[in-house]
Protein backbone atom coordinates (compact mmCIF):
# COMPACT_ATOMS: atom_id res chain seq x y z
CA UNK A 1 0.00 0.00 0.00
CA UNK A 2 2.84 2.30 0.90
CA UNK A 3 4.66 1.72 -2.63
CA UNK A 4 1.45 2.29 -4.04
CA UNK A 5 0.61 5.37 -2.49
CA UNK A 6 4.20 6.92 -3.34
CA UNK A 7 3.51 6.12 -7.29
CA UNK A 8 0.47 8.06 -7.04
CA UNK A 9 2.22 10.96 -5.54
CA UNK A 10 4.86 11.04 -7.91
CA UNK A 11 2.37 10.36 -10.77
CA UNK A 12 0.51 12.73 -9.52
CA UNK A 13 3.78 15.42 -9.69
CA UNK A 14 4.89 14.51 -12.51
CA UNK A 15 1.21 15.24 -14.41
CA UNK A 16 1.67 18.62 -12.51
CA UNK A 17 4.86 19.41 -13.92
CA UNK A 18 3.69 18.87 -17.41
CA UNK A 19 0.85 20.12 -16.79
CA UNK A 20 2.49 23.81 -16.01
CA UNK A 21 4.78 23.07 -18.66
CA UNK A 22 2.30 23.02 -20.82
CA UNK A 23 1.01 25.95 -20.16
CA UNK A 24 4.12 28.11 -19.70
CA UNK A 25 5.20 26.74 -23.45
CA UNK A 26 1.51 27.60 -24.94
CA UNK A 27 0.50 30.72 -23.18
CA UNK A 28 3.71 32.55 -22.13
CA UNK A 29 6.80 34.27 -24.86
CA UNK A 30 9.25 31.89 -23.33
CA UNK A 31 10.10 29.87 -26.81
CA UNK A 32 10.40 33.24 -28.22
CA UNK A 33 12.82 34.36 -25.64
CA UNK A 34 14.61 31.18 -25.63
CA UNK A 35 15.27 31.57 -29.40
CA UNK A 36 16.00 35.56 -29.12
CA UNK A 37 18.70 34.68 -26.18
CA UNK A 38 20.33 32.27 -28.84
CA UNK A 39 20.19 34.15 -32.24
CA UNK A 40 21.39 37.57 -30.90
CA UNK A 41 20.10 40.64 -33.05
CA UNK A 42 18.25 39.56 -36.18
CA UNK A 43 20.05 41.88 -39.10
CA UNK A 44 21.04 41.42 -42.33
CA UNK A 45 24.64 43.02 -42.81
CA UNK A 46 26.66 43.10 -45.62
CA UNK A 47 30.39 41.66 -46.29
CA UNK A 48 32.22 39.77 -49.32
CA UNK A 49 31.32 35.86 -48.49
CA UNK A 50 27.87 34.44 -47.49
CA UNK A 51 28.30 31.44 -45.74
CA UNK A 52 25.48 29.60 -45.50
CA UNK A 53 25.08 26.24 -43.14
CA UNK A 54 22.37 23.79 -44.35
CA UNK A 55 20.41 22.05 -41.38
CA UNK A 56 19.59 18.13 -42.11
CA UNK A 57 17.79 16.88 -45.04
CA UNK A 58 13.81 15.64 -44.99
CA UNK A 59 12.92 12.63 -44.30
CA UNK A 60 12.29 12.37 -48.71
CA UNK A 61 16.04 14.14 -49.04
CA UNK A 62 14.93 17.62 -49.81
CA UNK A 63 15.81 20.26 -47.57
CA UNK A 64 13.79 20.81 -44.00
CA UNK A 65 11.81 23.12 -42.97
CA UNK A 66 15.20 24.73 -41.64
CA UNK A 67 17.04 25.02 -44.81
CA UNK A 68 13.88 26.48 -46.39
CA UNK A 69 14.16 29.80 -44.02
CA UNK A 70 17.87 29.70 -44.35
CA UNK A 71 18.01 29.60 -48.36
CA UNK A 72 15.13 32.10 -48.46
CA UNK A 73 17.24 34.23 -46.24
CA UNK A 74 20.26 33.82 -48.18
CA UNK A 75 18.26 34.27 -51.72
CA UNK A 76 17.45 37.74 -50.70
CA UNK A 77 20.81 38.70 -49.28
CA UNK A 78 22.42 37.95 -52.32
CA UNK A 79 19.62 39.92 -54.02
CA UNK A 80 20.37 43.23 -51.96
CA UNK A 81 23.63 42.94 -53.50
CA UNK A 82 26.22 42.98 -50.46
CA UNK A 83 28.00 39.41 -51.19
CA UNK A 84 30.65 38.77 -53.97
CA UNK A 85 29.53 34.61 -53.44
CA UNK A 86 28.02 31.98 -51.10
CA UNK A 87 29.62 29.04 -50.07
CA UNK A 88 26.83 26.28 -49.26
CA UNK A 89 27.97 24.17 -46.19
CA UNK A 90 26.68 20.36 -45.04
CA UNK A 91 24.74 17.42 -45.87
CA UNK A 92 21.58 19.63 -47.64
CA UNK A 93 24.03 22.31 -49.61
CA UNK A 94 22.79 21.28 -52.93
CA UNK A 95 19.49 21.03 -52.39
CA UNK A 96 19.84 24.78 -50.68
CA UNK A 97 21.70 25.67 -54.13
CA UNK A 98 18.88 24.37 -56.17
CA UNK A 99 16.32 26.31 -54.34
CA UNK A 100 18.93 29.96 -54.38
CA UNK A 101 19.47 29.15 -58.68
CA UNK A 102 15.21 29.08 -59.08
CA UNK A 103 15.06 32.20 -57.09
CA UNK A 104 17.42 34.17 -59.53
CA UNK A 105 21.18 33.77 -57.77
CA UNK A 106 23.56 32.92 -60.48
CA UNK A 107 25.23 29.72 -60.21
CA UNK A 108 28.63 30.62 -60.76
CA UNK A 109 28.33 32.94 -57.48
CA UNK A 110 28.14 29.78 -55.26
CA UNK A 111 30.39 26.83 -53.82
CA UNK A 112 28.99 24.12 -52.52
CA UNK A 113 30.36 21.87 -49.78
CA UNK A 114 28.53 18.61 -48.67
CA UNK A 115 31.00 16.30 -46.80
CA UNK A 116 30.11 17.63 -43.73
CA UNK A 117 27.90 16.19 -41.49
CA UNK A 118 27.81 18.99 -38.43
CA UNK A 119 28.42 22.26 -37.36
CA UNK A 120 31.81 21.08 -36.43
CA UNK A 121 32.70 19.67 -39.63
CA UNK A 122 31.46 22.84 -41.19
CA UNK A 123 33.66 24.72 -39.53
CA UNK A 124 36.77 23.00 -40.36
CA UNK A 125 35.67 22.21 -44.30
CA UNK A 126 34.56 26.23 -44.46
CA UNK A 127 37.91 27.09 -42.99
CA UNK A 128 40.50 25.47 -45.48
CA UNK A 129 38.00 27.15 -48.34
CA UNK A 130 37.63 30.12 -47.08
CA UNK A 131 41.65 30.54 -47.47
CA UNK A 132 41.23 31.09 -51.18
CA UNK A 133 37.68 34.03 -50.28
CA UNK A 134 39.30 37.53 -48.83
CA UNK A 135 37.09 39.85 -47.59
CA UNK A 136 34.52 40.10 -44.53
CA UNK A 137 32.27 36.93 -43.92
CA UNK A 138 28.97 36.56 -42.62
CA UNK A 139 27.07 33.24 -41.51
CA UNK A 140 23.64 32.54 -42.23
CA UNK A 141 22.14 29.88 -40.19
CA UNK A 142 18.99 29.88 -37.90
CA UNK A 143 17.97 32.00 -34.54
CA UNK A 144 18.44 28.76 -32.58
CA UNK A 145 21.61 27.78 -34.50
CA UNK A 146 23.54 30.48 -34.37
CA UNK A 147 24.93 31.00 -30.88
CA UNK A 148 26.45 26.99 -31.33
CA UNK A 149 27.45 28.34 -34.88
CA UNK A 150 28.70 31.13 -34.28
CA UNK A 151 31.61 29.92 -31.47
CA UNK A 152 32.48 26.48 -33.50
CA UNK A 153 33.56 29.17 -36.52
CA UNK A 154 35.72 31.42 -34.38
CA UNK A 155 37.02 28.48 -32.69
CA UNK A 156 37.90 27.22 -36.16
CA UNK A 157 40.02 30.52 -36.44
CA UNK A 158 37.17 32.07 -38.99
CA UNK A 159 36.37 35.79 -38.21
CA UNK A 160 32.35 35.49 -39.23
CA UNK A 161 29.66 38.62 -38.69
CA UNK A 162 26.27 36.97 -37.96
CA UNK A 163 23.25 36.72 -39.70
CA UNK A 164 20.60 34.75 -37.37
CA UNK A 165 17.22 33.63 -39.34
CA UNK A 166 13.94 33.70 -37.81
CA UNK A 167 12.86 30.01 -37.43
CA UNK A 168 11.53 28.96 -33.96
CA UNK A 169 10.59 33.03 -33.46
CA UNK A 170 8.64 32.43 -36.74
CA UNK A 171 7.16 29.28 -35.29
CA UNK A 172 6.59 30.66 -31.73
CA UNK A 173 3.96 32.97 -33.41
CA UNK A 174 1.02 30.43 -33.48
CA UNK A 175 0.42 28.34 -30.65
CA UNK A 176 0.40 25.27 -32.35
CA UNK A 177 4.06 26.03 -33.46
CA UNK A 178 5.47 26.84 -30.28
CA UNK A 179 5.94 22.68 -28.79
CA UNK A 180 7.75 22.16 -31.82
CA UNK A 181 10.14 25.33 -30.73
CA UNK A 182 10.40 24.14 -27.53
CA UNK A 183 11.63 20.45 -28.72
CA UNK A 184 14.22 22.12 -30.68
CA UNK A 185 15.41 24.69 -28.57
CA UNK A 186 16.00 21.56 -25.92
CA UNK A 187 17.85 19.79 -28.53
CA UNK A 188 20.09 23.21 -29.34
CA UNK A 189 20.93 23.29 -25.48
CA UNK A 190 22.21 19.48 -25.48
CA UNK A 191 23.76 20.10 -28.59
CA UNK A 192 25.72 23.36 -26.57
CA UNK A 193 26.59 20.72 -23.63
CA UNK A 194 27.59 18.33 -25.91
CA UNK A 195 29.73 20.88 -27.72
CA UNK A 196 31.10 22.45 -24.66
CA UNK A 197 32.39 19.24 -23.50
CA UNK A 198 34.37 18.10 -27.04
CA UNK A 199 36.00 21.78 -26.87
CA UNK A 200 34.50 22.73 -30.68
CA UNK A 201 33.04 26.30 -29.00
């Protein structure tokens, strides 16, 4: 009876907790602050090379619902005309350059890289091509991305300006987007650990 009693308590806890979880992720900003904390000011400065990361492909091998925002974003930076080229980084670059070509961006303006697999890898693939791409850089990626991103690249001795995309702010807009945010900014945050603990930030 006693062992019985203490499962209902902590049953009973536990439904509590979610249950104000719930609530505090539907009816409160905190997804959207969450993101904001991570993406730092969302701008769109100017420099000589875009760099672009792709986030992983779809579950058909297009590019997610990530890489959509990001090679929108990076389509209409290269249309206000402050980048010389783009280089494309990980797994979903092509598809990303596929999308950038149908929107106008010439072809010959972009470099693709696809061997790598993570931010990390970015990082080190981006820096040994970036040797051969003076000027300023800045790095695309998304709001919840980019504070992870951001770090790896300077660790990785690349001297990036930021340009954060709005993807969990744009889903923290409608209710029924904000779980979703909160799923991946708890992801981001183990991703940070993770990274933190390897020494790549």
């Amino acid at each position: 009876m006693n062992t019985l009693r203490a499962v209902m308590r902590w049953a009973y806890y536990l439904f509590a907790f979610l249950g104000m979880l719930t609530l505090l992720v539907l009816f409160t900003p905190v997804v959207s602050w969450w993101a904001q904390a991570y993406a730092g000011p969302i701008h769109q400065p100017g420099g000589d090379t875009l760099i672009v990361l792709s986030a992983a492909a779809d579950d058909e091998g297009g590019i997610s619902y990530s890489s959509y925002w990001r090679a929108r974003a990076a389509a209409s930076a290269w249309k206000s005309g402050h980048f010389k080229r783009v280089l494309l980084s990980g797994v979903s670059g092509a598809g990303i350059f596929d999308f950038m070509v149908a929107e106008g961006v010439p072809a010959n303006v972009m470099v693709t890289e696809s061997r790598s697999r993570n931010t990390h890898e970015s990082a080190l693939e981006a820096a040994s091509m970036l040797r051969n791409m003076p000027g300023t850089k800045v790095l695309l990626t998304s709001d919840f991305h980019m504070y992870r991103a951001l770090r790896v690249f300077r660790k990785a001795g690349i001297q990036v300006t930021p340009m954060a995309v709005p993807d969990v702010l744009n889903s923290a807009e409608n209710w029924d987007g904000r779980f979703c945010g909160f799923e991946t900014m708890l992801m981001e945050t183990a991703k940070i650990a993770d990274y933190e603990v390897h020494g790549w930030m």
